[in-house]
Protein backbone atom coordinates (compact mmCIF):
# COMPACT_ATOMS: atom_id res chain seq x y z
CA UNK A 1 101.32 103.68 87.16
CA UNK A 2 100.57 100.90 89.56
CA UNK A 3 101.51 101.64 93.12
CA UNK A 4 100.44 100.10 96.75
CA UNK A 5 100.66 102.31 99.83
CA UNK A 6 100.44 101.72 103.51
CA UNK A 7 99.95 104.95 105.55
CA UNK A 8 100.36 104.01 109.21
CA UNK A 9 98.66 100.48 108.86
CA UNK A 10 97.64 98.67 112.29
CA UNK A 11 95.97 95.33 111.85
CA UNK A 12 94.79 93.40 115.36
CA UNK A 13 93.48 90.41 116.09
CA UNK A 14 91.19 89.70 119.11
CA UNK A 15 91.05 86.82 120.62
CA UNK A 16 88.11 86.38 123.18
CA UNK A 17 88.37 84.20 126.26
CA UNK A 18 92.21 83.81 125.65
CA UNK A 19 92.89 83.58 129.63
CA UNK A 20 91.36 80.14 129.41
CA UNK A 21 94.39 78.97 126.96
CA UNK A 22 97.97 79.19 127.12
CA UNK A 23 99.96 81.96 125.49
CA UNK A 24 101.47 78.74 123.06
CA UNK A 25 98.03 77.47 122.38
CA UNK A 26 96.86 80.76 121.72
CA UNK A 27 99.68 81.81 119.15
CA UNK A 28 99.39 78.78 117.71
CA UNK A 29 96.00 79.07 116.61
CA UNK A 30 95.76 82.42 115.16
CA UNK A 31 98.99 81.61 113.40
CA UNK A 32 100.67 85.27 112.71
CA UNK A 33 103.13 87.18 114.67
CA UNK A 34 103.11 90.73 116.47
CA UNK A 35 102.96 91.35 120.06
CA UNK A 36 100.34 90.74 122.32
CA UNK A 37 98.28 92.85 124.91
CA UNK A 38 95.49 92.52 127.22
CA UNK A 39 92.55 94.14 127.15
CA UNK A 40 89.63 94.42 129.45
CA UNK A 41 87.27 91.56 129.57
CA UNK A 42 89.98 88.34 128.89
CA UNK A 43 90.71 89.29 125.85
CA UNK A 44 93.84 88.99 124.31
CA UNK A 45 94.63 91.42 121.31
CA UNK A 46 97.15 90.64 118.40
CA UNK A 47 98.79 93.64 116.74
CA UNK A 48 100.31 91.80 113.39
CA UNK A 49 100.78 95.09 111.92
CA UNK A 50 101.88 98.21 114.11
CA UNK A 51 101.69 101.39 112.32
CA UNK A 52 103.49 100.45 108.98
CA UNK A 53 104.51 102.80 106.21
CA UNK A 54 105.70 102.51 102.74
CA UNK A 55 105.09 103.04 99.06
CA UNK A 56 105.61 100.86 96.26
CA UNK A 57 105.44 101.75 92.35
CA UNK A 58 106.24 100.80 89.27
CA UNK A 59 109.34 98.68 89.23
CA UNK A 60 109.54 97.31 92.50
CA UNK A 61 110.18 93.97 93.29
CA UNK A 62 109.68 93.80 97.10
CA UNK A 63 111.43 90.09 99.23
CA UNK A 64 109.62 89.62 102.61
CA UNK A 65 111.42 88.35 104.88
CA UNK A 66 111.35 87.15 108.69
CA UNK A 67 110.45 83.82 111.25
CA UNK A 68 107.73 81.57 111.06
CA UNK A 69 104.52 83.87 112.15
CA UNK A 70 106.24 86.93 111.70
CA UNK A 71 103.30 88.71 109.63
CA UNK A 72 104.35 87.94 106.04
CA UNK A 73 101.29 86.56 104.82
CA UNK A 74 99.15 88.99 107.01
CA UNK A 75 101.10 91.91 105.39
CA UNK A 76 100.18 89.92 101.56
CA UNK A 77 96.68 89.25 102.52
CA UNK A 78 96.53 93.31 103.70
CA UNK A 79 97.74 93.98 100.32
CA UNK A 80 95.39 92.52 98.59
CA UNK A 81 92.38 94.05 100.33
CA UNK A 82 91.48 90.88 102.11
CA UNK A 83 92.19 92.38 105.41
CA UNK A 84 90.84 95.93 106.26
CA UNK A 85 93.18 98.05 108.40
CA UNK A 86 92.61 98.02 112.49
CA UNK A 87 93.29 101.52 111.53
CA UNK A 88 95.69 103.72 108.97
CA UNK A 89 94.72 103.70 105.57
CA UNK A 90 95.99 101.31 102.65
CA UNK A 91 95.81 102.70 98.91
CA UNK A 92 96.32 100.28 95.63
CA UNK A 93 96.50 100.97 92.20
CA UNK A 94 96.85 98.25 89.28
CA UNK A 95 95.00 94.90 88.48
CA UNK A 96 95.97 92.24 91.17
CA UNK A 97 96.36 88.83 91.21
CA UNK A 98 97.59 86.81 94.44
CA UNK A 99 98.93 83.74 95.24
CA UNK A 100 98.72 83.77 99.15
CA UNK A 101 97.08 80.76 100.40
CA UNK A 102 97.18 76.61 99.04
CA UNK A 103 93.37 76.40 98.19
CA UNK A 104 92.33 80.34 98.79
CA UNK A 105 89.33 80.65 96.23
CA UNK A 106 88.57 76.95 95.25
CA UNK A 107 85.19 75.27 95.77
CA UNK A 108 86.90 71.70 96.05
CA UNK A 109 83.32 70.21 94.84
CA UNK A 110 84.02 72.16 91.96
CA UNK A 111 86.23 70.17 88.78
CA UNK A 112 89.57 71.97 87.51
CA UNK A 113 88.07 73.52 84.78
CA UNK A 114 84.87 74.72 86.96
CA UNK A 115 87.49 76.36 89.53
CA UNK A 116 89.51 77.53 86.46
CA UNK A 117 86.29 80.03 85.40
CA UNK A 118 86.08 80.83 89.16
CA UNK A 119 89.12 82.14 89.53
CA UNK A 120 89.80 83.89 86.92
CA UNK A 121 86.62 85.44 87.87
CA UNK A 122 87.75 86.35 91.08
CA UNK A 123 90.80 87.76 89.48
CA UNK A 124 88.36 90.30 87.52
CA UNK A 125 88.72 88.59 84.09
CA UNK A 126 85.17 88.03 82.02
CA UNK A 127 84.17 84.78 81.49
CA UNK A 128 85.06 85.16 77.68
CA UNK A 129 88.84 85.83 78.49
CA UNK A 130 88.80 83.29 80.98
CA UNK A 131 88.21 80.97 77.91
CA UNK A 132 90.36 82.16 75.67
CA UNK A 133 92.86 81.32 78.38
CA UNK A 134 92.19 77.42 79.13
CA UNK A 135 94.83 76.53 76.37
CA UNK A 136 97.81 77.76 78.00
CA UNK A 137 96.44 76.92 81.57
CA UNK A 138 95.58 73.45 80.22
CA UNK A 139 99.30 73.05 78.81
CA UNK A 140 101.36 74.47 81.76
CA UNK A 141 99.44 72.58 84.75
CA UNK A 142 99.95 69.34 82.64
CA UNK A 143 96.72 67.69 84.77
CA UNK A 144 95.16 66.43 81.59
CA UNK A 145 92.13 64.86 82.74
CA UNK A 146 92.42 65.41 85.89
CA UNK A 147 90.90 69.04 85.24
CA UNK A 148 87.60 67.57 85.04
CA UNK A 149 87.88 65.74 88.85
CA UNK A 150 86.73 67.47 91.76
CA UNK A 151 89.82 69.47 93.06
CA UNK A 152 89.24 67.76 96.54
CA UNK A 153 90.74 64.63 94.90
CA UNK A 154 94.12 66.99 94.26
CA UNK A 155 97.68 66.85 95.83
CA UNK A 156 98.87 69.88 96.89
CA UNK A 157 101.02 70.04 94.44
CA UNK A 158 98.45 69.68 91.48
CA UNK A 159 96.34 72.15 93.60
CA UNK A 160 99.47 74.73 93.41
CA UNK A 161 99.55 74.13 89.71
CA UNK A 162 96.05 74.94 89.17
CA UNK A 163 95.99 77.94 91.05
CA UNK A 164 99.61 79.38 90.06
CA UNK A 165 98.74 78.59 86.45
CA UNK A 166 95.57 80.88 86.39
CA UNK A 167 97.08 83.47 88.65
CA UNK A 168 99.97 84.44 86.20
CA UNK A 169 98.15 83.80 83.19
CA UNK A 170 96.71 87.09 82.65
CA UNK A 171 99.96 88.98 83.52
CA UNK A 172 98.92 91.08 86.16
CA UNK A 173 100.04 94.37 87.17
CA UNK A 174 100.61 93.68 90.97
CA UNK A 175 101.59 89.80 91.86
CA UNK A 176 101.55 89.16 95.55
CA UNK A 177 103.21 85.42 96.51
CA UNK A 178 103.56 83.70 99.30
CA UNK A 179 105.92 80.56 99.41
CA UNK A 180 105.08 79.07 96.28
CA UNK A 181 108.24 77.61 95.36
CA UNK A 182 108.29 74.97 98.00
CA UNK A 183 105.42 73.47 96.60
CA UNK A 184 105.67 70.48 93.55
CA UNK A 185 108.17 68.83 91.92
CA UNK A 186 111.31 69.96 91.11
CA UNK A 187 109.85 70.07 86.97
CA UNK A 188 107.31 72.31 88.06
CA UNK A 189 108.98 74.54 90.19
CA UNK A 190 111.63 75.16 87.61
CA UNK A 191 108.59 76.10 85.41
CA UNK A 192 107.44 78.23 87.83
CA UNK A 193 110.62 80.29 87.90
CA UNK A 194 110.78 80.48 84.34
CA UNK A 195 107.20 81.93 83.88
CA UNK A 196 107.78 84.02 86.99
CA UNK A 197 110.96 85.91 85.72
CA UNK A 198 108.47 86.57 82.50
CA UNK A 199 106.11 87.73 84.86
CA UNK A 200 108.60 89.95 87.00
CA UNK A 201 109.68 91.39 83.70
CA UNK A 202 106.33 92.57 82.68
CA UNK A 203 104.65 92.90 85.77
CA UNK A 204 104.89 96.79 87.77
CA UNK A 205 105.09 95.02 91.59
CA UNK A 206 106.02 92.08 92.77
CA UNK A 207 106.05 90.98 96.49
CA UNK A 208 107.27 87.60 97.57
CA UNK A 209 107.59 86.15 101.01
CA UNK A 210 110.17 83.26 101.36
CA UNK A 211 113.06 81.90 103.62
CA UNK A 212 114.61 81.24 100.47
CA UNK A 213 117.66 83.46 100.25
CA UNK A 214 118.29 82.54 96.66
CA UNK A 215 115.44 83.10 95.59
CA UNK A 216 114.53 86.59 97.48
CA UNK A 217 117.90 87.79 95.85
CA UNK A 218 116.99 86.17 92.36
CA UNK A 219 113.67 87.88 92.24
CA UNK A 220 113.74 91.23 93.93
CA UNK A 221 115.50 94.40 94.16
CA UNK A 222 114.18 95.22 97.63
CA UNK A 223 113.61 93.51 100.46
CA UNK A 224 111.29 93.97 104.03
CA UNK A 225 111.71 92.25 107.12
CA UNK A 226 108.72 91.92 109.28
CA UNK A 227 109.68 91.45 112.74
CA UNK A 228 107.18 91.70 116.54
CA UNK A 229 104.78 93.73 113.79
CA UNK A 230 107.46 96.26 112.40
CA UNK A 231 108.55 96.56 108.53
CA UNK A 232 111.80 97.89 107.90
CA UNK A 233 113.23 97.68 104.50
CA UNK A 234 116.84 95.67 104.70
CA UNK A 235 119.56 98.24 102.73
């Protein structure tokens, strides 16, 4: 049984020398939401996260929702285990694969294919699945030779293809997404639904941050709204 819980989770930000710049400037920067505070020394303190709590398990399909800077991706990203708790403790179980950030994992001197082995090696797969896998990556990010170019010569929209394509392609057990609708064309985006509702289907938790109504109510049974560092689940 896969499950992720958050017991209590703070996650802060310092920022040093933040008297020097304007409270705009400043949010700007870090780019996530919460509240501020001041502590000793000019040093301004982000809480993103303020003591959250919840459990998800098997057959949860979890919407984020809230304003630009509001802590969605923060809240992904503390999923994942790419951001250790400030304090509280954060508990996963299941294989996870994340789709959280346009670029997250790439070496853009790297070619397609190169970045194709180094993600899926990031995503705990052996080199030996990887490669059993370039088919179907191959056919669904329709890059053809492209996949042997450096991905720094990539749109953003072949990037997204790249790096949805060998995210779902091993049908994970926890699939934590960020947006990534709004990026491509309209052919693959409707691909991208298709192979997500597959995904959904088979997969034990989903989370997916979006402003997209329709799709938060297409996709999930539950949904979270993060708001000044608070979750609370929208009934």
């Amino acid at each position: 049984m896969a499950h992720i819980t958050f017991d209590n989770v703070t996650i802060r930000y310092p920022i040093y020398n933040g008297a020097a710049k304007s409270l705009k400037k400043t949010l700007v920067n870090v780019g996530t939401g919460g509240f501020l505070s001041k502590e000793p020394g000019d040093v301004l303190t982000i809480t993103a996260l303020d003591k959250v709590s919840f459990k998800l398990s098997d057959g949860d399909a979890i919407g984020l929702i809230g304003h630009n800077g509001a802590g969605k991706t923060t809240l992904l990203r503390t999923m994942a285990g790419i951001y250790p708790p400030s304090s509280g403790l954060v508990t996963t179980d299941g294989r996870i694969s994340t789709i959280i950030e346009l670029g997250a994992g790439l070496d853009s001197e790297l070619s397609g294919y190169e970045n194709i082995f180094r993600l899926g090696l990031l995503l705990g797969m052996s080199k030996v699945q990887v490669q059993k896998l370039i088919p179907v990556i191959e056919e669904f990010t329709e890059l053809g030779n492209f996949l042997q170019a450096p991905v720094r010569t990539y749109s953003s929209g072949m990037l997204m293809r790249l790096m949805f394509a060998v995210s779902t392609s091993n049908q994970p057990e926890i699939l934590l997404v960020d947006e990534m609708f709004g990026t491509g064309d309209k052919g693959f985006q409707e691909k991208a639904k298709a192979r997500m509702e597959g995904i959904i289907s088979s997969a034990k938790i989903f989370v997916f941050a979006s402003h997209s109504e329709e799709l938060i109510s297409k996709f999930c049974n539950r949904v979270f709204e993060l708001k000044h560092g608070t979750v609370t689940e929208v009934t």
